[in-house]
C-alpha atoms as a PDB file:
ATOM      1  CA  UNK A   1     -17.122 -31.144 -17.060  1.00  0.00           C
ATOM      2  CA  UNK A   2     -18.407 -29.305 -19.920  1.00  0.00           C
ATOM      3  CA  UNK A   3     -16.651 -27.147 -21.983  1.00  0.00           C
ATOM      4  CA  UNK A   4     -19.047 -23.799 -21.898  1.00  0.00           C
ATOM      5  CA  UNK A   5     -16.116 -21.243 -22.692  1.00  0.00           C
ATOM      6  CA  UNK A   6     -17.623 -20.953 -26.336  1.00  0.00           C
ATOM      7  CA  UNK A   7     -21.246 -21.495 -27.928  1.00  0.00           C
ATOM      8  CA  UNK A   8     -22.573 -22.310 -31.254  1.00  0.00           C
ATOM      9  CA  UNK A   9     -24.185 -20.337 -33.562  1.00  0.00           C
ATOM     10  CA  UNK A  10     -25.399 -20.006 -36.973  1.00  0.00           C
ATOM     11  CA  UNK A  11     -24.784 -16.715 -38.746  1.00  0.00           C
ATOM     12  CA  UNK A  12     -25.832 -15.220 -42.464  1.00  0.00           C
ATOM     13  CA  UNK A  13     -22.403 -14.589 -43.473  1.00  0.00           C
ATOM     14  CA  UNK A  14     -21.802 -12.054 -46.465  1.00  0.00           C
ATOM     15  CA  UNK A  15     -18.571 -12.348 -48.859  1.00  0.00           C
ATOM     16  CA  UNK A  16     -17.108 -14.381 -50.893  1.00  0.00           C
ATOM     17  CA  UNK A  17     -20.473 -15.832 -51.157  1.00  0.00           C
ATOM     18  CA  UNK A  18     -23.265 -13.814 -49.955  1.00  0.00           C
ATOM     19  CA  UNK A  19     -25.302 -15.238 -47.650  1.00  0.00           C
ATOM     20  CA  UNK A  20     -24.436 -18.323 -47.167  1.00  0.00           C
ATOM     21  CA  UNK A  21     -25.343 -19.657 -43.719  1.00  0.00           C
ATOM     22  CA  UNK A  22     -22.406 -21.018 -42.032  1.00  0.00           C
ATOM     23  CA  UNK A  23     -21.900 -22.415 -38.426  1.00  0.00           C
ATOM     24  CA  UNK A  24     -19.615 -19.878 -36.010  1.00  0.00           C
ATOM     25  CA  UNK A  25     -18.608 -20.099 -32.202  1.00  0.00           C
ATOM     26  CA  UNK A  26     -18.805 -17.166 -29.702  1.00  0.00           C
ATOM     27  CA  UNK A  27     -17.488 -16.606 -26.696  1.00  0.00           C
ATOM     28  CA  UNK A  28     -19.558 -17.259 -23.451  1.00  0.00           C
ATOM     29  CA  UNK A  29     -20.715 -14.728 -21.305  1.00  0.00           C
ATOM     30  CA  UNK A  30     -21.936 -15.572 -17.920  1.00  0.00           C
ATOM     31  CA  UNK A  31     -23.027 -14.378 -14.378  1.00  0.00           C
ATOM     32  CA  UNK A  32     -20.482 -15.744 -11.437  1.00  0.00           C
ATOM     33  CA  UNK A  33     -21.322 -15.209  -7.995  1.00  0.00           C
ATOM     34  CA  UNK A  34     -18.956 -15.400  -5.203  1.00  0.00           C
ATOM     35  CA  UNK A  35     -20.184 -16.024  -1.885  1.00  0.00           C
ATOM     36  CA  UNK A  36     -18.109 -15.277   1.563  1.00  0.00           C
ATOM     37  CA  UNK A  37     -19.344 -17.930   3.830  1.00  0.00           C
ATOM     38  CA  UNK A  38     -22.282 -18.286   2.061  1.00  0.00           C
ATOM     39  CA  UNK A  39     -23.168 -14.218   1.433  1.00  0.00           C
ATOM     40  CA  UNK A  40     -23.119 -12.943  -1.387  1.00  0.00           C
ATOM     41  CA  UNK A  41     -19.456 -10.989  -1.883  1.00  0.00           C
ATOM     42  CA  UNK A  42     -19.841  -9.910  -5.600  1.00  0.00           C
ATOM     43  CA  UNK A  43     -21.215 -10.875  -8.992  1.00  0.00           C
ATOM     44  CA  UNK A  44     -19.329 -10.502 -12.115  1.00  0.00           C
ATOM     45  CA  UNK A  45     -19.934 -11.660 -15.697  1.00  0.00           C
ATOM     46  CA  UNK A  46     -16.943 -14.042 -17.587  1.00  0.00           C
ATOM     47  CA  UNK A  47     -16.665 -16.661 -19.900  1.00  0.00           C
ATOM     48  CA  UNK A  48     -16.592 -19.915 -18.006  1.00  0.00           C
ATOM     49  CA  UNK A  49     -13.380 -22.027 -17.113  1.00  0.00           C
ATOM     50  CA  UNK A  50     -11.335 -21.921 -14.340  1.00  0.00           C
ATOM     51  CA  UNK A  51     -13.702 -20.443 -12.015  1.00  0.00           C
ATOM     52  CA  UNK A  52     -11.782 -21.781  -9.037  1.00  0.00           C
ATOM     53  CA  UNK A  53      -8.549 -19.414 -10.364  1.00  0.00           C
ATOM     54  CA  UNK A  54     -11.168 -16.489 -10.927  1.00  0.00           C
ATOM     55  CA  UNK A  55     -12.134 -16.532  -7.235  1.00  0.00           C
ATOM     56  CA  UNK A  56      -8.798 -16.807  -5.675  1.00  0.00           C
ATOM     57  CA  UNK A  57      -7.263 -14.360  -8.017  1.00  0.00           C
ATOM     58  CA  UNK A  58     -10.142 -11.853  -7.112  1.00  0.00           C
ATOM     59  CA  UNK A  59      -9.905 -12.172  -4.065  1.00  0.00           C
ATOM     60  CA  UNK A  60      -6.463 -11.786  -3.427  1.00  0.00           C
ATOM     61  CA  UNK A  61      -6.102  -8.528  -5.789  1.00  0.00           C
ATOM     62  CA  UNK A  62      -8.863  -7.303  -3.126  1.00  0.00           C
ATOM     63  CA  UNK A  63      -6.626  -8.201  -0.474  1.00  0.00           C
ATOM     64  CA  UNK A  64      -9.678 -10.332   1.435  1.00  0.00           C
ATOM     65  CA  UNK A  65      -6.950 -13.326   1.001  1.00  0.00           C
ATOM     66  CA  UNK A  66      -2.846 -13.190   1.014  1.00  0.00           C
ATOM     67  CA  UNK A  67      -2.541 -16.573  -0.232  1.00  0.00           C
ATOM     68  CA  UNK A  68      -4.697 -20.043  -0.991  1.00  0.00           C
ATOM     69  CA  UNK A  69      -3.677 -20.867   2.717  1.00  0.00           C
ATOM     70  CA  UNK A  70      -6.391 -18.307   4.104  1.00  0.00           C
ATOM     71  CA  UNK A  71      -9.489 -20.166   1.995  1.00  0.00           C
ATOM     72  CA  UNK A  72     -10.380 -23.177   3.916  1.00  0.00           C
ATOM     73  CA  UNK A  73     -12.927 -24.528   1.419  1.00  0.00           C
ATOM     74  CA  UNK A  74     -14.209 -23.314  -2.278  1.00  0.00           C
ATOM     75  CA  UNK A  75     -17.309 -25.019  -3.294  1.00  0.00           C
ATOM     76  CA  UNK A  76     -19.643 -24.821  -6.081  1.00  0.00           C
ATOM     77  CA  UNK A  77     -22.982 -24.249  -5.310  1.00  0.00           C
ATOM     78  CA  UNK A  78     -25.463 -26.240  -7.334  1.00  0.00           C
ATOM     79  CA  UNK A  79     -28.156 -24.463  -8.925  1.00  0.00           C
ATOM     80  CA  UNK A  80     -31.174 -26.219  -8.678  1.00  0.00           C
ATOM     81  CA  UNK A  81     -33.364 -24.827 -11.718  1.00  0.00           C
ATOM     82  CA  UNK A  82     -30.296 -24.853 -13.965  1.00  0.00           C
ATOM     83  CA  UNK A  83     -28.042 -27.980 -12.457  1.00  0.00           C
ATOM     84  CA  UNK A  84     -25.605 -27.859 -15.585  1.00  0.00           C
ATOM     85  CA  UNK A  85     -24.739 -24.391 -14.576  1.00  0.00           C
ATOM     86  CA  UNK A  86     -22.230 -23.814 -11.969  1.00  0.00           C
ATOM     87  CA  UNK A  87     -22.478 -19.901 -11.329  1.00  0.00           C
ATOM     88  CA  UNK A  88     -22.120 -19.662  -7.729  1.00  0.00           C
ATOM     89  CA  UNK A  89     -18.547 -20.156  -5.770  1.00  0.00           C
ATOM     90  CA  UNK A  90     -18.702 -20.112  -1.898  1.00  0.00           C
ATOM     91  CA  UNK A  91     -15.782 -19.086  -0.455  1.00  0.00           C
ATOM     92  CA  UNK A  92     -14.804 -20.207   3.654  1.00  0.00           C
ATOM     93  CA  UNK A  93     -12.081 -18.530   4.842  1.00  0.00           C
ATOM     94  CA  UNK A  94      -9.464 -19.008   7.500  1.00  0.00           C
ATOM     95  CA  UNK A  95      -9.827 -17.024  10.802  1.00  0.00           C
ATOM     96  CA  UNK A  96      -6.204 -15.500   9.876  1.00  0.00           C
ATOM     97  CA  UNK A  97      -7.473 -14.296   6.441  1.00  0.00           C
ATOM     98  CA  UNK A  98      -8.226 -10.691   6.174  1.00  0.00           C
ATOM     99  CA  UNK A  99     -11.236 -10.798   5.237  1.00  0.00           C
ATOM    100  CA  UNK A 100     -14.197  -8.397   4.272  1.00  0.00           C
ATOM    101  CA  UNK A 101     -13.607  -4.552   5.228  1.00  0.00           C
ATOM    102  CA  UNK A 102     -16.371  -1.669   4.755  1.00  0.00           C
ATOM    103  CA  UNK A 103     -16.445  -1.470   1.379  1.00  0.00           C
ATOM    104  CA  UNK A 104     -17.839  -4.652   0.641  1.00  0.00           C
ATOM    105  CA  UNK A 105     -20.646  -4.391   3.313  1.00  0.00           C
ATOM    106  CA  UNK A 106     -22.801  -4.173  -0.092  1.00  0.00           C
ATOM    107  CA  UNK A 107     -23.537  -6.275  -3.391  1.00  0.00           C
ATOM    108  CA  UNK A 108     -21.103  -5.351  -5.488  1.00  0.00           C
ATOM    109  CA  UNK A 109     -21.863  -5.960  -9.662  1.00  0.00           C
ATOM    110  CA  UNK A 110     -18.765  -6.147 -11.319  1.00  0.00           C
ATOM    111  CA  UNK A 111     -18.808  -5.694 -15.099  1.00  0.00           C
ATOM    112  CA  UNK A 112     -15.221  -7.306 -14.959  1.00  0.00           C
ATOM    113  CA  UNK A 113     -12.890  -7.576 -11.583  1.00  0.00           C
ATOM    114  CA  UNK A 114     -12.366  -3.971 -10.822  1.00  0.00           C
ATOM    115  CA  UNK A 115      -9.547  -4.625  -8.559  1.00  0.00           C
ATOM    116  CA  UNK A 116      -9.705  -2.257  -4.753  1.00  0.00           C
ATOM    117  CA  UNK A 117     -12.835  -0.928  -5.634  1.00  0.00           C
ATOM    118  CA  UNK A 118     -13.710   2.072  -5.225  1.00  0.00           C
ATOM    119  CA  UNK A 119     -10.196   3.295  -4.430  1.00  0.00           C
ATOM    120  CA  UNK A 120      -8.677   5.480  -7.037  1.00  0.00           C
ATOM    121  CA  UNK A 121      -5.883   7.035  -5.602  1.00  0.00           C
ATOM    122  CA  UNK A 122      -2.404   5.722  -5.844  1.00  0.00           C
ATOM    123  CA  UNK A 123      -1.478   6.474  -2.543  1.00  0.00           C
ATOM    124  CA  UNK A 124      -4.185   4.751  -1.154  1.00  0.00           C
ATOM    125  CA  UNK A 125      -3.327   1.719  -3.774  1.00  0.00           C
ATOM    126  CA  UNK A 126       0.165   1.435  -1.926  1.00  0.00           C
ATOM    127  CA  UNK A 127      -1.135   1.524   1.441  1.00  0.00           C
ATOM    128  CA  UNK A 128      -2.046  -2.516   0.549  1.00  0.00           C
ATOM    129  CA  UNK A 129       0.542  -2.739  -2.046  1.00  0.00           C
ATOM    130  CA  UNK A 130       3.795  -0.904  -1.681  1.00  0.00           C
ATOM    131  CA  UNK A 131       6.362   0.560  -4.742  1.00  0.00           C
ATOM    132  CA  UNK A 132       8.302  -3.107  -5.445  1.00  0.00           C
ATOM    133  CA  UNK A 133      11.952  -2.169  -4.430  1.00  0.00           C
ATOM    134  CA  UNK A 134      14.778  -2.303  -6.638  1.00  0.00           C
ATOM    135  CA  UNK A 135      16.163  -5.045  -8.277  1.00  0.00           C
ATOM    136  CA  UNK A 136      18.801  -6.778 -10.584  1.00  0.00           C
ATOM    137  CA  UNK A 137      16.625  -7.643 -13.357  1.00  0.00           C
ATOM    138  CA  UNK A 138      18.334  -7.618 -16.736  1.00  0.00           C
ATOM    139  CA  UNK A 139      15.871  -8.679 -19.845  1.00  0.00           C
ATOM    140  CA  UNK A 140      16.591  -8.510 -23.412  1.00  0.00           C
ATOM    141  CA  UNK A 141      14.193  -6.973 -25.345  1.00  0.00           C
ATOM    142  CA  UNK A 142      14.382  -9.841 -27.667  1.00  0.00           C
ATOM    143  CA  UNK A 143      12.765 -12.466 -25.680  1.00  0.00           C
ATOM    144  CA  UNK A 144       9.670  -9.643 -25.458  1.00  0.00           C
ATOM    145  CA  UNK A 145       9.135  -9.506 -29.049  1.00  0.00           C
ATOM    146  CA  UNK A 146       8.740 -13.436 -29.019  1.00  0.00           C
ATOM    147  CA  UNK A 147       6.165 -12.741 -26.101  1.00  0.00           C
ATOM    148  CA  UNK A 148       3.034 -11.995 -28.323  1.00  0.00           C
ATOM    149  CA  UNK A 149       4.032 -15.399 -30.706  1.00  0.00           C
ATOM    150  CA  UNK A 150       3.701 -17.534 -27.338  1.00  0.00           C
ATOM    151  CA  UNK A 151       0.793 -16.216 -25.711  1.00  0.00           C
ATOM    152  CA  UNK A 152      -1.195 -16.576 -29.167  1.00  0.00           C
ATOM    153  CA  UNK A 153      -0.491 -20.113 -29.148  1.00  0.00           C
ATOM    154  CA  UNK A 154      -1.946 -20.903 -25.757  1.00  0.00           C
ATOM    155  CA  UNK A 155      -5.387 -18.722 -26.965  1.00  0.00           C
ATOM    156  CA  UNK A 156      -7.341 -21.897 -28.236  1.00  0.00           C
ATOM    157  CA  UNK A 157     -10.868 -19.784 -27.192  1.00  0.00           C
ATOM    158  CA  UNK A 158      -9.782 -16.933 -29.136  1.00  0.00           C
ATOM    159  CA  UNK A 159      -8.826 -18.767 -32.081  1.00  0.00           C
ATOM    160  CA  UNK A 160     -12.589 -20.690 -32.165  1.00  0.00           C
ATOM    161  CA  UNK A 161     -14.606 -17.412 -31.498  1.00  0.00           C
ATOM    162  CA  UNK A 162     -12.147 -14.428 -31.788  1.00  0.00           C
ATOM    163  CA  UNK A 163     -13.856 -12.626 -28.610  1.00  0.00           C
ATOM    164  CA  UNK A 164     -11.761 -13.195 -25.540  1.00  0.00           C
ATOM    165  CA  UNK A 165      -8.873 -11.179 -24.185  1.00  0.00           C
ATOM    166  CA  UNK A 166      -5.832 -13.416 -22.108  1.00  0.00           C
ATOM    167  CA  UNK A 167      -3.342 -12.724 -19.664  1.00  0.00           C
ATOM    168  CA  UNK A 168      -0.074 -14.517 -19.856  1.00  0.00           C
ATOM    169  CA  UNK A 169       2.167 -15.029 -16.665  1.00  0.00           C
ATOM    170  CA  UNK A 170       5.636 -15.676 -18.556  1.00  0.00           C
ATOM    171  CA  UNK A 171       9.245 -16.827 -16.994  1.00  0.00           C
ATOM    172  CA  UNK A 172      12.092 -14.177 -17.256  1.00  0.00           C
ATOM    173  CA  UNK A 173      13.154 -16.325 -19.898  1.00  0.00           C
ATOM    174  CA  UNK A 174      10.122 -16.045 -21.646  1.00  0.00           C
ATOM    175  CA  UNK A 175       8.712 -19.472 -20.868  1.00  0.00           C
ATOM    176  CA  UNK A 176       4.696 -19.577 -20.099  1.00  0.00           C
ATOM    177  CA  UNK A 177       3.397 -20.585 -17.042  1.00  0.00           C
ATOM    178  CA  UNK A 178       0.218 -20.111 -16.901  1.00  0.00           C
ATOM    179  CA  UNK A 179      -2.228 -18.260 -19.973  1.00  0.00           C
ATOM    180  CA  UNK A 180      -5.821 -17.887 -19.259  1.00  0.00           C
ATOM    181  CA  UNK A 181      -8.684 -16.125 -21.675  1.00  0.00           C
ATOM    182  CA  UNK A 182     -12.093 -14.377 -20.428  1.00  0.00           C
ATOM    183  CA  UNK A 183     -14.513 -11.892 -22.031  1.00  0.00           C
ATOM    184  CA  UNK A 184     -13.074  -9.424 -19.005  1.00  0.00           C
ATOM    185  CA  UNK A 185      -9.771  -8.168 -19.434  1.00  0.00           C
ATOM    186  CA  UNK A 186      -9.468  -7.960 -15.879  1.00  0.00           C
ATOM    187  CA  UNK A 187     -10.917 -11.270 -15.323  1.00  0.00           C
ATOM    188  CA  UNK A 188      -7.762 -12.739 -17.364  1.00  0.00           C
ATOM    189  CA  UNK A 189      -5.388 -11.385 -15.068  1.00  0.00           C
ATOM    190  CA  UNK A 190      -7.212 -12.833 -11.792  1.00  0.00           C
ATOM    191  CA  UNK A 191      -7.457 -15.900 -13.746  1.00  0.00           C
ATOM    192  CA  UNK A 192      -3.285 -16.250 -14.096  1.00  0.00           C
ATOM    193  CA  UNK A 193      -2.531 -14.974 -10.384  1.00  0.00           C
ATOM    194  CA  UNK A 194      -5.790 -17.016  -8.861  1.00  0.00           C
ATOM    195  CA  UNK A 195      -3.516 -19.999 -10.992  1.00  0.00           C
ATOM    196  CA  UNK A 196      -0.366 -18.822  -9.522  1.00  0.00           C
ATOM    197  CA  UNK A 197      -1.921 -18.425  -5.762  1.00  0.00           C
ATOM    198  CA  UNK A 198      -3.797 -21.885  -6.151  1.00  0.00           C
ATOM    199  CA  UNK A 199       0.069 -23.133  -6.687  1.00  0.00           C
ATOM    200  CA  UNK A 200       1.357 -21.601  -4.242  1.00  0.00           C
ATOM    201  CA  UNK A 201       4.005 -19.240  -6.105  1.00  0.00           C
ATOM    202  CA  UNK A 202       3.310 -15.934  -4.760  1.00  0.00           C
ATOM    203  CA  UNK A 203       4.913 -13.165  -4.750  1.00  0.00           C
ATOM    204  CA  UNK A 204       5.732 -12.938  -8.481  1.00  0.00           C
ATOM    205  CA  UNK A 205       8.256 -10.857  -8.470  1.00  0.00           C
ATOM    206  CA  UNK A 206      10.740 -13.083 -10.929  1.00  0.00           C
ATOM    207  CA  UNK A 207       7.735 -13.281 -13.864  1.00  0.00           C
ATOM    208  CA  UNK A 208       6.242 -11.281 -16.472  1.00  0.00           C
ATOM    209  CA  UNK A 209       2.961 -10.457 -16.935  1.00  0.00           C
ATOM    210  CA  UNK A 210       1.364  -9.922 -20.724  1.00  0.00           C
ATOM    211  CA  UNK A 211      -2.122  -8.678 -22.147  1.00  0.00           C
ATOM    212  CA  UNK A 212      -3.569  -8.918 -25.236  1.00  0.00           C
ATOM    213  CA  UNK A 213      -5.285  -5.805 -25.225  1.00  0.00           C
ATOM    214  CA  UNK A 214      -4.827  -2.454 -23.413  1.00  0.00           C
ATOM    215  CA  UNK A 215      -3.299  -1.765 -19.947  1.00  0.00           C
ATOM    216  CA  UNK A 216      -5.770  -0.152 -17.189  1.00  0.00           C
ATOM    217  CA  UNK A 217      -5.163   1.010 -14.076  1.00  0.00           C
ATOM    218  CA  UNK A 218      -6.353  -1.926 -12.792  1.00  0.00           C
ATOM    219  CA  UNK A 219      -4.410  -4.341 -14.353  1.00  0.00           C
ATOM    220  CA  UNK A 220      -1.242  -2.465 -12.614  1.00  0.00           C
ATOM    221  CA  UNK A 221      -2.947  -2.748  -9.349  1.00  0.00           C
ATOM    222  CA  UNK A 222      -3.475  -6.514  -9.687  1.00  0.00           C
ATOM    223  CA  UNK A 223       0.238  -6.998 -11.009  1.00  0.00           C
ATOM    224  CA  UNK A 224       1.336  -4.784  -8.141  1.00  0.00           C
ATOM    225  CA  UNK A 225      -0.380  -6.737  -5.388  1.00  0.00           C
ATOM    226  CA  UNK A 226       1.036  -9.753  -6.919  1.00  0.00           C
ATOM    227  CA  UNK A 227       4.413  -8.162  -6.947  1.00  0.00           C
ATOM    228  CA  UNK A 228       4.926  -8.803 -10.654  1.00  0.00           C
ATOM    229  CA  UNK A 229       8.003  -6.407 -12.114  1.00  0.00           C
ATOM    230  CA  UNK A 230       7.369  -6.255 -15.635  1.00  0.00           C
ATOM    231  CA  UNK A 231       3.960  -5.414 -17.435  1.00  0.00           C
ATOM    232  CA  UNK A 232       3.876  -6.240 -21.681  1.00  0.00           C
ATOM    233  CA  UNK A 233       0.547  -5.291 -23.674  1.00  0.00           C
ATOM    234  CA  UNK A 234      -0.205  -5.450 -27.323  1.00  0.00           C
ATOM    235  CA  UNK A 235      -2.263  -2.225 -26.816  1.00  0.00           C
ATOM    236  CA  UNK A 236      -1.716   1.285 -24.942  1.00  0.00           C
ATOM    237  CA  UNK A 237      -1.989   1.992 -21.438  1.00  0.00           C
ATOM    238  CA  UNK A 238      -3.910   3.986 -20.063  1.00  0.00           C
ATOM    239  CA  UNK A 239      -2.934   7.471 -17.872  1.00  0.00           C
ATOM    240  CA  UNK A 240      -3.653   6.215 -14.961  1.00  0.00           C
ATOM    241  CA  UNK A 241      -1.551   2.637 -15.386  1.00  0.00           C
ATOM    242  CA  UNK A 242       1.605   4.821 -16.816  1.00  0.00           C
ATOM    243  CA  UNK A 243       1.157   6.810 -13.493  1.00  0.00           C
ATOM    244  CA  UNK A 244       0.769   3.624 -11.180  1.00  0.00           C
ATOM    245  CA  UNK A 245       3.243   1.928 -12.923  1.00  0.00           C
ATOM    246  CA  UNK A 246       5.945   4.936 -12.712  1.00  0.00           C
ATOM    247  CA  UNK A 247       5.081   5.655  -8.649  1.00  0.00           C
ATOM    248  CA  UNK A 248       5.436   1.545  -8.046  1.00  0.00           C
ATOM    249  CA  UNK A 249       8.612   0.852 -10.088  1.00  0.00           C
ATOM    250  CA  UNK A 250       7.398  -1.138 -12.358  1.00  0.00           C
ATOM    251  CA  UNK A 251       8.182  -2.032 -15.980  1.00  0.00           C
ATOM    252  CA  UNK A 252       5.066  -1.044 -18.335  1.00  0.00           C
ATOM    253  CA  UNK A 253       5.281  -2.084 -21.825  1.00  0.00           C
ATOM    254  CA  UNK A 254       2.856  -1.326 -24.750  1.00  0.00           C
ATOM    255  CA  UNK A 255       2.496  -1.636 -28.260  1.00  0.00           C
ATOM    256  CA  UNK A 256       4.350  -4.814 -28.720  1.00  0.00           C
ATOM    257  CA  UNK A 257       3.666  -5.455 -32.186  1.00  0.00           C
ATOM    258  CA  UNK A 258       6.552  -7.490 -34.187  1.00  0.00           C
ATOM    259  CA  UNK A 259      10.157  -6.180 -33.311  1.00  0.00           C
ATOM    260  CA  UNK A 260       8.636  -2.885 -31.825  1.00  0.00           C
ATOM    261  CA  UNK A 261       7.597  -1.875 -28.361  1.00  0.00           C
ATOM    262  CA  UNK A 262       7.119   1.264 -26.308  1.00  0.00           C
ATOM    263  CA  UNK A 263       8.311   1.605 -22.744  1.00  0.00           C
ATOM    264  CA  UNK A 264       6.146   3.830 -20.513  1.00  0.00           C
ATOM    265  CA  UNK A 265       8.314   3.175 -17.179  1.00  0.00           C
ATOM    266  CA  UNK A 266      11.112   1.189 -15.636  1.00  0.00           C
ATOM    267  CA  UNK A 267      13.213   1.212 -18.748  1.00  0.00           C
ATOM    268  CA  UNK A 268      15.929   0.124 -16.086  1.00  0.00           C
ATOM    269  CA  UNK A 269      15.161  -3.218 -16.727  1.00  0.00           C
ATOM    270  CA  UNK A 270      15.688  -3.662 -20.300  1.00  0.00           C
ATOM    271  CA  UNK A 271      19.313  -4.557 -21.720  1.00  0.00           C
ATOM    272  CA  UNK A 272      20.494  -1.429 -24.042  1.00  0.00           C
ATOM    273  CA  UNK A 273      18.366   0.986 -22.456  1.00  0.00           C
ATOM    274  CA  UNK A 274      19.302   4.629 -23.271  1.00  0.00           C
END
């Protein structure tokens, strides 16, 4: 299949020599559909690749699905005016799968994978996902500040066009498993636990999860739903994720630039902790 993750483009670039026309690459941006036996369940804008992970991971941080076992089928949809495109996912699910409750008895247009839409409290956020309980984990602050180093290397998108965030699902000995990139943030992250669902390696609770950007709310729900302990972002979190984070015992990291870091909660985890 074609690679459409990036797209060609000349530009009047101003500089060194002023301008000179030179060829540049930016990231894709475009429409994805998913279907629930054929209606329409949401439509959300991304850079395309790995559509299939997309899917799963968005549905499972909306808790329609608990693992791949509940989607019988996930088919492309050809689109007839544009066959090269492939913008529309159809989703079957199983007759165990949980399915679609009353907030999605309406299109939905998501900018970016808004994870439980429309619920913004964190009580009703643990009602699907519960505080993870208390664990044994032990991590040395050194194999975080390596963290940034290794997801950069897997960000060959980012490195053509310099336009895509990426999510990074990382060993506890900071080995990757799985890095993903999207114009969405959020899109990243469903991207790496769609991945991680498709292979059947749910819950996550002995992985790390890293961002290039900022930490939202969001991005703690989705990490909480996927049970994953310990949150790393180059960027700040937001209010809101420090709160979710603190109330769901989770490790939130920000600001991981070099040998630096901030912790915003679960500092229980990290070797030499004061």
């Amino acid at each position: 299949m074609q690679d459409r993750s990036s797209h060609r483009a000349r530009v009047l670039r101003y500089g060194g020599e002023a301008g000179a026309r030179v060829d540049d690459q930016l990231a894709a941006e475009e429409p994805l559909e998913i279907r629930i036996g054929g209606q329409p369940l949401t439509l959300m804008m991304r850079t395309p690749g790995h559509d299939r992970d997309l899917a799963l991971g968005f549905l499972y941080g909306e808790g329609i699905i608990r693992s791949a076992d509940d989607v019988t089928a996930l088919m492309v949809v050809p689109n007839g005016e544009h066959p090269d495109l492939e913008n529309v996912i159809d989703v079957q699910l199983a007759p165990s799968a949980p399915g679609v409750d009353q907030r999605w008895q309406r299109n939905f247009l998501s900018a970016s994978s808004c994870g439980l839409c429309g619920v913004s409290s964190i009580e009703s956020i643990h009602e699907a996902a519960p505080p993870l309980p208390d664990d044994q984990l032990s991590i040395d602050p050194e194999m975080i500040y390596r963290l940034d180093g290794r997801l950069r290397e897997e960000q060959a998108v980012f490195a053509r066009t310099g336009g895509l965030h990426a999510a990074g699902l990382f060993t506890l000995d900071g080995e990757p498993v799985v890095v993903r990139e999207d114009i969405g943030r959020h899109n990243a992250v469903d991207k790496v636990i769609g991945h991680a669902a498709g292979q059947g390696i749910l819950p996550l609770d002995r992985h790390i999860l890293m961002v290039s950007g900022r930490t939202s709310f969001e991005i703690v729900q989705k990490a909480l739903q996927a049970r994953i302990p310990v949150l790393v972002a180059v960027s700040a979190p937001s209010s809101l994720a420090r709160d979710l984070a603190q109330a769901s015992n989770q490790t939130l990291i920000g600001f991981l630039r070099g040998r630096s870091l901030n912790v915003y909660s679960g500092r229980q985890r990290l070797l030499n902790a004061q």
